[in-house]
C-alpha atoms as a PDB file:
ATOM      1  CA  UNK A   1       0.000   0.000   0.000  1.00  0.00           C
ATOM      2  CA  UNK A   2       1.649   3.534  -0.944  1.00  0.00           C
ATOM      3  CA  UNK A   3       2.011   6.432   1.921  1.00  0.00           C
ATOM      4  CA  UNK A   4      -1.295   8.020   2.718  1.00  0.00           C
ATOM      5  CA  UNK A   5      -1.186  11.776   3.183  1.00  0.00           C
ATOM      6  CA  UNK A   6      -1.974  12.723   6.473  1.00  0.00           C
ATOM      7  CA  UNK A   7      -5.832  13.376   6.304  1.00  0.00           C
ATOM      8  CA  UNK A   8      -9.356  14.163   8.924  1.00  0.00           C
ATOM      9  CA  UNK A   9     -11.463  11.376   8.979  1.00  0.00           C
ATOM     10  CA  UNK A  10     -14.587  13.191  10.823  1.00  0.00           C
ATOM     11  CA  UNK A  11     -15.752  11.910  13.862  1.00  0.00           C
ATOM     12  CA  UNK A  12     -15.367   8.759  16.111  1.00  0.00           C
ATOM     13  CA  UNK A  13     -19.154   7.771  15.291  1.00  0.00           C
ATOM     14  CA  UNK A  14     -18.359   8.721  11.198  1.00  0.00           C
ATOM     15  CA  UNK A  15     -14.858   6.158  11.673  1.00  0.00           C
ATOM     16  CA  UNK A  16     -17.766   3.228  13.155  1.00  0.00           C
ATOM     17  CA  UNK A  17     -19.781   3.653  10.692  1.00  0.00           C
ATOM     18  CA  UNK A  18     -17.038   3.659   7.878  1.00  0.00           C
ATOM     19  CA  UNK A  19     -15.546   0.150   9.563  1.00  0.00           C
ATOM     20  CA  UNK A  20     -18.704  -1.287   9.224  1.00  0.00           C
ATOM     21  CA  UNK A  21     -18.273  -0.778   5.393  1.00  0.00           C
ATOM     22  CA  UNK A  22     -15.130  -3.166   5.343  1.00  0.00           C
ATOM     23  CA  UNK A  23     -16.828  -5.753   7.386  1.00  0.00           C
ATOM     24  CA  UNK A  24     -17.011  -8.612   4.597  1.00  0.00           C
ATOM     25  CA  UNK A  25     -13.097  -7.564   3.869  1.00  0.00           C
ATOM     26  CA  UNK A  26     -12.130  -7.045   7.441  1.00  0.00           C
ATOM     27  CA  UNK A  27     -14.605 -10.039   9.383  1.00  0.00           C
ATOM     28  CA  UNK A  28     -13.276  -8.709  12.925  1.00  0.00           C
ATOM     29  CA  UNK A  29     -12.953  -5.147  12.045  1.00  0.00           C
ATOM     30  CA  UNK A  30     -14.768  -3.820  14.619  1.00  0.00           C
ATOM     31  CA  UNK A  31     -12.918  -6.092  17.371  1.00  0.00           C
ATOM     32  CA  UNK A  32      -9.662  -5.046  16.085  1.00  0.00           C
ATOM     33  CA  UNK A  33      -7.427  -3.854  19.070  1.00  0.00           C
ATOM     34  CA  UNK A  34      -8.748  -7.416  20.994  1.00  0.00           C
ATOM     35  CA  UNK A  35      -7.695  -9.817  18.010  1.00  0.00           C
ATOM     36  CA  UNK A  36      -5.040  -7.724  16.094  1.00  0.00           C
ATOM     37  CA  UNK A  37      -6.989  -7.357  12.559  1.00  0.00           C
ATOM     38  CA  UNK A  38      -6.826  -3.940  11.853  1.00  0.00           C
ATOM     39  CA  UNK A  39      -9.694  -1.773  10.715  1.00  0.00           C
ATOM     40  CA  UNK A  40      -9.746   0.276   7.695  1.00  0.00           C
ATOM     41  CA  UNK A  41      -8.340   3.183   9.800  1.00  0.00           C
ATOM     42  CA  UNK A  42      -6.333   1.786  11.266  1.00  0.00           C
ATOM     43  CA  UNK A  43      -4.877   0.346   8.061  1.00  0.00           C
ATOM     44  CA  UNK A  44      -4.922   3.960   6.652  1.00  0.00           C
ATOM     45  CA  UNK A  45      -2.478   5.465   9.298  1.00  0.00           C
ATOM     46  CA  UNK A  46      -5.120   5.865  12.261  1.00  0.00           C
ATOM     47  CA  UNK A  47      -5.495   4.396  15.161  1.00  0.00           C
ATOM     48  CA  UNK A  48      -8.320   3.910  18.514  1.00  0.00           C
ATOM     49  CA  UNK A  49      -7.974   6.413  20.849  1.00  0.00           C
ATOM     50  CA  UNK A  50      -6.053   3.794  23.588  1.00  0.00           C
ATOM     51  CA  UNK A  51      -2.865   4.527  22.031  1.00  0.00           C
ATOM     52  CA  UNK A  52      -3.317   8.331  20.750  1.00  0.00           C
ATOM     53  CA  UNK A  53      -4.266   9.077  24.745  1.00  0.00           C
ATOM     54  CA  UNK A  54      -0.885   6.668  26.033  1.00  0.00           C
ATOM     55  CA  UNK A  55       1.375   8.267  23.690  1.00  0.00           C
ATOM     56  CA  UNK A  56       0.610  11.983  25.341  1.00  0.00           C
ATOM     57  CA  UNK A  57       0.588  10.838  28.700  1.00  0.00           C
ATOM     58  CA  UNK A  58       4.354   9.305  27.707  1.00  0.00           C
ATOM     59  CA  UNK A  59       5.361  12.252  26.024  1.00  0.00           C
ATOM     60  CA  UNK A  60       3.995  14.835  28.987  1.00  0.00           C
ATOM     61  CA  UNK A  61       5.648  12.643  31.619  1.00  0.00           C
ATOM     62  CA  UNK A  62       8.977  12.159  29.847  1.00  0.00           C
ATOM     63  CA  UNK A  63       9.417  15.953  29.132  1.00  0.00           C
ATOM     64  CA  UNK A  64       8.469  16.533  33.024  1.00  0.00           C
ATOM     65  CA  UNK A  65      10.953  14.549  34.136  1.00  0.00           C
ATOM     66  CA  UNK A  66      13.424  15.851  31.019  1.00  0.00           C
ATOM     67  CA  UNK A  67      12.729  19.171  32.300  1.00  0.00           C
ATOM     68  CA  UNK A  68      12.970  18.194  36.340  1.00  0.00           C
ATOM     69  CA  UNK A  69      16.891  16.650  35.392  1.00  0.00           C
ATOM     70  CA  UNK A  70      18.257  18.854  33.557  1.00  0.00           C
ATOM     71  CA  UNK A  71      17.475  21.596  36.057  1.00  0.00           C
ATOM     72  CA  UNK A  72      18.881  19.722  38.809  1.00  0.00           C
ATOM     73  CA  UNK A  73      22.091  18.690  35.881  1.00  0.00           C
ATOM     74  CA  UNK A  74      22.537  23.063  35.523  1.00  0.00           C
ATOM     75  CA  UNK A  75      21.899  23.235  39.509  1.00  0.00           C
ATOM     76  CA  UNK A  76      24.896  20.579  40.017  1.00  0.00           C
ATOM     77  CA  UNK A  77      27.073  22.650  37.542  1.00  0.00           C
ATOM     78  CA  UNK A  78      26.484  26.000  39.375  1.00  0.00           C
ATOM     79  CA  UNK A  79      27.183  24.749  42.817  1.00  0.00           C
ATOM     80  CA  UNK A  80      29.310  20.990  42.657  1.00  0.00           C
ATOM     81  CA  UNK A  81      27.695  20.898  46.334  1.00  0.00           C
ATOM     82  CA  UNK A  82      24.348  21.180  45.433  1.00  0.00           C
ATOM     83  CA  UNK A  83      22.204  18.367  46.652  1.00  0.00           C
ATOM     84  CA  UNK A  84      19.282  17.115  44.188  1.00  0.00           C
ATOM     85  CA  UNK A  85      15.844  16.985  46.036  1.00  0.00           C
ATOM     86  CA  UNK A  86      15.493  13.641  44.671  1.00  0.00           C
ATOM     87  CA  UNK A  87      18.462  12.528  46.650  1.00  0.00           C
ATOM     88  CA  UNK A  88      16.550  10.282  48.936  1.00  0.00           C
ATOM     89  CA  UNK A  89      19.468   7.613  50.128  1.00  0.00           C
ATOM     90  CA  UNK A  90      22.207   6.216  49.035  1.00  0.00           C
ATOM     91  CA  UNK A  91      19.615   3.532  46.958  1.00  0.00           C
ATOM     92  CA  UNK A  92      17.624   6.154  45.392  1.00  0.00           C
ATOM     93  CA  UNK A  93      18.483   9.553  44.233  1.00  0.00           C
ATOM     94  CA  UNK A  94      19.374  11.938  40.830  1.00  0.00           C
ATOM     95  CA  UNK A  95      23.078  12.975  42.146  1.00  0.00           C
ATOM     96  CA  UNK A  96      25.348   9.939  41.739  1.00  0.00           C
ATOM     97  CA  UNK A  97      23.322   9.927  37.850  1.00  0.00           C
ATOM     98  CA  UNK A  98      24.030  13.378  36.830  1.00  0.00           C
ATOM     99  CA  UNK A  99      27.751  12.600  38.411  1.00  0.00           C
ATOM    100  CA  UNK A 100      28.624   9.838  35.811  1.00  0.00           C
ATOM    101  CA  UNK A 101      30.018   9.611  32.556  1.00  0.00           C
ATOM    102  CA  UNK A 102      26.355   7.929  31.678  1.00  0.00           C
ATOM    103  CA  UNK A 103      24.451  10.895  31.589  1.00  0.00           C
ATOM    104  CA  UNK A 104      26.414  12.093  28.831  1.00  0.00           C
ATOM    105  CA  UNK A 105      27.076   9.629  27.341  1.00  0.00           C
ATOM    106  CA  UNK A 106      26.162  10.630  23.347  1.00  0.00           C
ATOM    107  CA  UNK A 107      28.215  13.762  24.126  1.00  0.00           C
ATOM    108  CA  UNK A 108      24.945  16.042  25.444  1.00  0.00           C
ATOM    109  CA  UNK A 109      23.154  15.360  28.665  1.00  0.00           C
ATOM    110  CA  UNK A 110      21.032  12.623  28.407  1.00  0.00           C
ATOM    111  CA  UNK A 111      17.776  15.228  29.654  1.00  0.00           C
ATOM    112  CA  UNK A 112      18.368  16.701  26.372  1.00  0.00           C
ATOM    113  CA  UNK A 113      17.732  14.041  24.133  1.00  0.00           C
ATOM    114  CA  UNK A 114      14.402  13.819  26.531  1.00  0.00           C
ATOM    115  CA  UNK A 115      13.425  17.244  25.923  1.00  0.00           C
ATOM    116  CA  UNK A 116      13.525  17.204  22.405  1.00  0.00           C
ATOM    117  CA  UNK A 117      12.043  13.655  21.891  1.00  0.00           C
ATOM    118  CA  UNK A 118       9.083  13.675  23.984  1.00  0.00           C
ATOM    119  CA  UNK A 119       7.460  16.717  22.559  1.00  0.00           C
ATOM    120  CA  UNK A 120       7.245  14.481  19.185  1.00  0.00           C
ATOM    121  CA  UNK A 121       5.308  11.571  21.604  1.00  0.00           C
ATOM    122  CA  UNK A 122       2.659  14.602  22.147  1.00  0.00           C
ATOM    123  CA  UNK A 123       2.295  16.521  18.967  1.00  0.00           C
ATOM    124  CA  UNK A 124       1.676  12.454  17.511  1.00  0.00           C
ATOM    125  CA  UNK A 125      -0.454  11.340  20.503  1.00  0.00           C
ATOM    126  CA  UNK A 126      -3.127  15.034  19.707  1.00  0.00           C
ATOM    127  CA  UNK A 127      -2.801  14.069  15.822  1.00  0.00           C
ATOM    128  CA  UNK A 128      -4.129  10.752  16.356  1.00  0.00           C
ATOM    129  CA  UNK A 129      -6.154  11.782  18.810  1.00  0.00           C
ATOM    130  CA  UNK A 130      -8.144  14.203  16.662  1.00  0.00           C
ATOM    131  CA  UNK A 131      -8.672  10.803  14.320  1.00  0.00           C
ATOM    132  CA  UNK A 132      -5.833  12.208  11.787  1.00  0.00           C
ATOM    133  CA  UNK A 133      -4.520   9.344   9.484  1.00  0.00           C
ATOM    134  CA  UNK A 134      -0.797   9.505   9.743  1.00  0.00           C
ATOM    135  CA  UNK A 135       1.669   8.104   6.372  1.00  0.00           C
ATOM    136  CA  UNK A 136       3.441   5.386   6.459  1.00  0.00           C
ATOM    137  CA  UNK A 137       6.739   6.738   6.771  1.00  0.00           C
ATOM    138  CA  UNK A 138       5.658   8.908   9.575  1.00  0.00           C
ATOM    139  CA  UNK A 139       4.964   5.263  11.531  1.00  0.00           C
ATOM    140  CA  UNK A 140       8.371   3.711  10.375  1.00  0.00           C
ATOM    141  CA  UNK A 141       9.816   6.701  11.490  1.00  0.00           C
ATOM    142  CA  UNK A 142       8.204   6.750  14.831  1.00  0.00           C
ATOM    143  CA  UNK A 143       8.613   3.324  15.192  1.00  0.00           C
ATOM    144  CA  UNK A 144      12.600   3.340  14.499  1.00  0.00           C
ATOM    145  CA  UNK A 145      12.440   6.421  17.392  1.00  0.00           C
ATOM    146  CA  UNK A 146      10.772   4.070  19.528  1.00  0.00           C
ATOM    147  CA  UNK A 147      13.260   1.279  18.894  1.00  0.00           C
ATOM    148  CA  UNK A 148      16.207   3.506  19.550  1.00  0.00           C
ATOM    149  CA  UNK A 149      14.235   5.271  23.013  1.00  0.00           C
ATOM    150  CA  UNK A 150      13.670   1.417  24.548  1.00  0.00           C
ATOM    151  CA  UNK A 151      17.070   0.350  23.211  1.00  0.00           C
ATOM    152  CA  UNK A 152      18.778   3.338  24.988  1.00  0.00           C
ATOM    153  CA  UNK A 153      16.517   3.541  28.051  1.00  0.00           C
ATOM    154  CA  UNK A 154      17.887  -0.650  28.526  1.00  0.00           C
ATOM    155  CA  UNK A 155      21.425   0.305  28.124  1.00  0.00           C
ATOM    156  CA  UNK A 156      20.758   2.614  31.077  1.00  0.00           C
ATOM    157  CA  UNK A 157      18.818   0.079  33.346  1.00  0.00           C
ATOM    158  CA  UNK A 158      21.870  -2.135  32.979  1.00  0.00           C
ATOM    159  CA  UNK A 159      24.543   0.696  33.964  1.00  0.00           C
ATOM    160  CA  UNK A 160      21.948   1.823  36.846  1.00  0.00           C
ATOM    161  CA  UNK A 161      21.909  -1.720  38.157  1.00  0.00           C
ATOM    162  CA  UNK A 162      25.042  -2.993  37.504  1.00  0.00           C
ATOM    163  CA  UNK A 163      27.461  -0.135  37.812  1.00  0.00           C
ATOM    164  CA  UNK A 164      25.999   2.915  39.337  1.00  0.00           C
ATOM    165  CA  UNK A 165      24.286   0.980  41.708  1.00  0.00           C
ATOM    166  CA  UNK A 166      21.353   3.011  42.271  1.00  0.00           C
ATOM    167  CA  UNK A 167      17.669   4.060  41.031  1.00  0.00           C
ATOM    168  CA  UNK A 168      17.494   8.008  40.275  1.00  0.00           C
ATOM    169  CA  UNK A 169      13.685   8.055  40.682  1.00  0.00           C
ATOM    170  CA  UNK A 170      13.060  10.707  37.537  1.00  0.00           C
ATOM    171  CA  UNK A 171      15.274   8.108  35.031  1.00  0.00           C
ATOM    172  CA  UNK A 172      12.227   5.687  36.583  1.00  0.00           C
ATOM    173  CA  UNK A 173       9.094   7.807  35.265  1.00  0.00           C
ATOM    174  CA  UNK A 174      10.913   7.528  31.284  1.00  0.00           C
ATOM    175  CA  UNK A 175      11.380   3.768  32.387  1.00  0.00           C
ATOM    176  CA  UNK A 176       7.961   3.271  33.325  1.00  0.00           C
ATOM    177  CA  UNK A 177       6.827   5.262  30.060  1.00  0.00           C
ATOM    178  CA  UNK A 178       9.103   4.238  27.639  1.00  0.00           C
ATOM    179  CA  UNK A 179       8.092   0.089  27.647  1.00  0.00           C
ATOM    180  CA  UNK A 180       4.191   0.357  27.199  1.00  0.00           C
ATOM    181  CA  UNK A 181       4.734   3.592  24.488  1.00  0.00           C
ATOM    182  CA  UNK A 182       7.409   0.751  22.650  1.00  0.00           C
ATOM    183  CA  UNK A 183       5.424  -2.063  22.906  1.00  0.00           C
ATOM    184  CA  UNK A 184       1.917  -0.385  21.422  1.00  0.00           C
ATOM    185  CA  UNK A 185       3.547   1.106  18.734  1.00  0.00           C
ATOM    186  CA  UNK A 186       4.997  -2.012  17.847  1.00  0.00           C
ATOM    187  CA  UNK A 187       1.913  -2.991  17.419  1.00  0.00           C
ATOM    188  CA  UNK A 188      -0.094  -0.269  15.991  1.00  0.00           C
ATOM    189  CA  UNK A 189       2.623  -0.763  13.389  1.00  0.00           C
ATOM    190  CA  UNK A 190       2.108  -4.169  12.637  1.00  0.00           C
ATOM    191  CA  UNK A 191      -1.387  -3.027  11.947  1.00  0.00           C
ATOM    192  CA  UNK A 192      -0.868  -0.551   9.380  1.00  0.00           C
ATOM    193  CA  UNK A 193       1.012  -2.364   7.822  1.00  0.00           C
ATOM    194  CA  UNK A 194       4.372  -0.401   8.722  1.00  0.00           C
ATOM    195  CA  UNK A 195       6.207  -3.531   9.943  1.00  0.00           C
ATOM    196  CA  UNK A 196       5.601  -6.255   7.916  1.00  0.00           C
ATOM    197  CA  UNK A 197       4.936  -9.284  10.308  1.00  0.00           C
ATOM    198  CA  UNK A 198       3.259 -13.063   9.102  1.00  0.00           C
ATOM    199  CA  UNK A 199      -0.801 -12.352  10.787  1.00  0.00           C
ATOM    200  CA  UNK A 200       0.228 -15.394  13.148  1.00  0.00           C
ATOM    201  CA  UNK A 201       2.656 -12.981  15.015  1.00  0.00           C
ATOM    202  CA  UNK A 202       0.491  -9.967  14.386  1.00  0.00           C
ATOM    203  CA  UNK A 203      -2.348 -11.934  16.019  1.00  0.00           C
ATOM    204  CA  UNK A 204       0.220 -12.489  18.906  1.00  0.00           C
ATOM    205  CA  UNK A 205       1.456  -9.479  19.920  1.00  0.00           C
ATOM    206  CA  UNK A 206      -1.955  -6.995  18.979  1.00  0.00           C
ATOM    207  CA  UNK A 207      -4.186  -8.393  21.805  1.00  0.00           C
ATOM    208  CA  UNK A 208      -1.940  -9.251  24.370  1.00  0.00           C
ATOM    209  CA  UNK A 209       0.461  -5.757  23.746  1.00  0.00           C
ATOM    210  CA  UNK A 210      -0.718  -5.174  27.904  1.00  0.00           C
ATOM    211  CA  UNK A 211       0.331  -8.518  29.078  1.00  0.00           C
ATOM    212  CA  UNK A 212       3.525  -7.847  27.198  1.00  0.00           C
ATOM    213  CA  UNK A 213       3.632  -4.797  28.959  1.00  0.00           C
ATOM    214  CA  UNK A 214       3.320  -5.844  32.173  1.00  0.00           C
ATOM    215  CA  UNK A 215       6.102  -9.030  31.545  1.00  0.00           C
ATOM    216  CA  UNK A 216       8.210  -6.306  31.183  1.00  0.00           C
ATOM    217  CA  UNK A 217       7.655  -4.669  34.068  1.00  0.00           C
ATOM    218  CA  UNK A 218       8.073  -7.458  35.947  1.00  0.00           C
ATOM    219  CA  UNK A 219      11.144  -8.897  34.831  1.00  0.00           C
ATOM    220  CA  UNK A 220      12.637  -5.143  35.103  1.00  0.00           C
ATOM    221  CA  UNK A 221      11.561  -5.340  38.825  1.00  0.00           C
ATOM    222  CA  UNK A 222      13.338  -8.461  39.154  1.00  0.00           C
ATOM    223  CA  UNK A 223      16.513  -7.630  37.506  1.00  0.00           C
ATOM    224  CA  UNK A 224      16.576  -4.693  40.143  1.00  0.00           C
ATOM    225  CA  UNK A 225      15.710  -6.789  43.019  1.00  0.00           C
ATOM    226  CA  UNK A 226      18.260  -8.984  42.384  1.00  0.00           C
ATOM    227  CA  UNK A 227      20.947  -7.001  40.317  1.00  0.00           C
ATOM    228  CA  UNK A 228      21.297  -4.581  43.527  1.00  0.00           C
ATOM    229  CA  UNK A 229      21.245  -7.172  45.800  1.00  0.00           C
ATOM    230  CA  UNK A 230      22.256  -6.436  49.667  1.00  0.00           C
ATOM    231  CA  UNK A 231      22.653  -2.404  48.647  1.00  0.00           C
ATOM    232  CA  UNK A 232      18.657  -2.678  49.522  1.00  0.00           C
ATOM    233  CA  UNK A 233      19.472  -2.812  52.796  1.00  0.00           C
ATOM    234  CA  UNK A 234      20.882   0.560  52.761  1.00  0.00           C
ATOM    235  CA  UNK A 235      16.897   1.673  52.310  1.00  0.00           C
ATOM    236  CA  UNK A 236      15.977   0.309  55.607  1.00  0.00           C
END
């Protein structure tokens, strides 16, 4: 299918409506976030509102805490002393982050790369929201940005666990947003058709995108519980 232009569709009950047209060509068209078959908005560059409202409340939340680091990053180089508010003990805190050689480590503070990606999360998130039909290279696009966010944001768990040695609470809010804003789009993309996948794999990953999710979570959790070890004690 070529790139559609970026286009209004009218309103949600105008989009129902319009599904209901492809029903013969699209049988579970209008049960397509629950089974992975994607409607004919969906295959046009749209998508439901479930992912247009997640990818704002990523993209708001990531620039917050973007914004709350790199103040505390300018703070630290005014005043070496300075003692981030988010410095709760030796377990938890911003300091020993903005300290290290990983906060830096593309050559610009880390809170930059934040500040200027997570505005894109919300200007896509309203455009979607607003039932706009986004081209295909806009989703390959986003899609490669997401790859390279949750690839980067993994590096960083590892270092955090393994050699820093600490959680700085703010890094957690992009963790926390980053895996569920990866794992949709992955899917929304398989819908449109943006990444190619057999329908077997499609059919996997579409409905069960939350369970995903929250595997991810979990086995995050775990790598901290473990990776850091007896340093928990130092919370108690």
């Amino acid at each position: 299918m070529p790139d559609e232009p970026v286009e209004a569709v009218g309103t949600e009950g105008d989009a129902d409506d319009t599904d209901d047209e492809y029903a013969d060509e699209f049988p579970v068209a209008t049960s397509s976030l629950g089974r992975g078959q994607p409607s004919e908005h969906e295959q046009a560059g749209g998508t439901r509102r479930e992912y247009a409202i997640l990818t704002i409340v990523a993209g708001v939340l990531g620039v917050l805490a973007a914004i709350e680091l790199m103040l505390d990053y300018l703070r630290v180089l005014a005043d070496p002393n300075y003692v981030p508010a988010c410095d709760i003990n030796p377990l938890v805190g911003c300091g020993m982050f903005l300290g290290s050689w990983q906060s830096s480590v593309l050559g610009i503070p880390n809170t930059v790369i934040g500040m200027v990606a997570f505005p894109v999360l919300i200007t896509t998130g309203i455009l979607l929201l607003v039932r706009l039909r986004l081209p295909r290279w806009y989703w390959r696009g986003l899609l490669v940005g997401a790859t390279f966010g949750i690839g980067f944001v993994t590096w960083l768990q590892y270092q955090a666990i393994t050699q820093i040695r600490a959680l700085c609470p703010y890094c957690l809010v992009v963790w926390l947003v980053m895996i569920p804003f990866f794992v949709h789009t992955v899917a929304r993309a398989m819908q449109n058709g943006s990444l190619p996948v057999p329908d077997g794999v499609r059919a996997f990953v579409v409905p069960n995108r939350w369970l995903i999710t929250v595997i991810w979570y979990l086995l995050v959790v775990a790598a901290a519980a473990f990776g850091l070890g007896a340093d928990w004690l130092t919370v108690f």
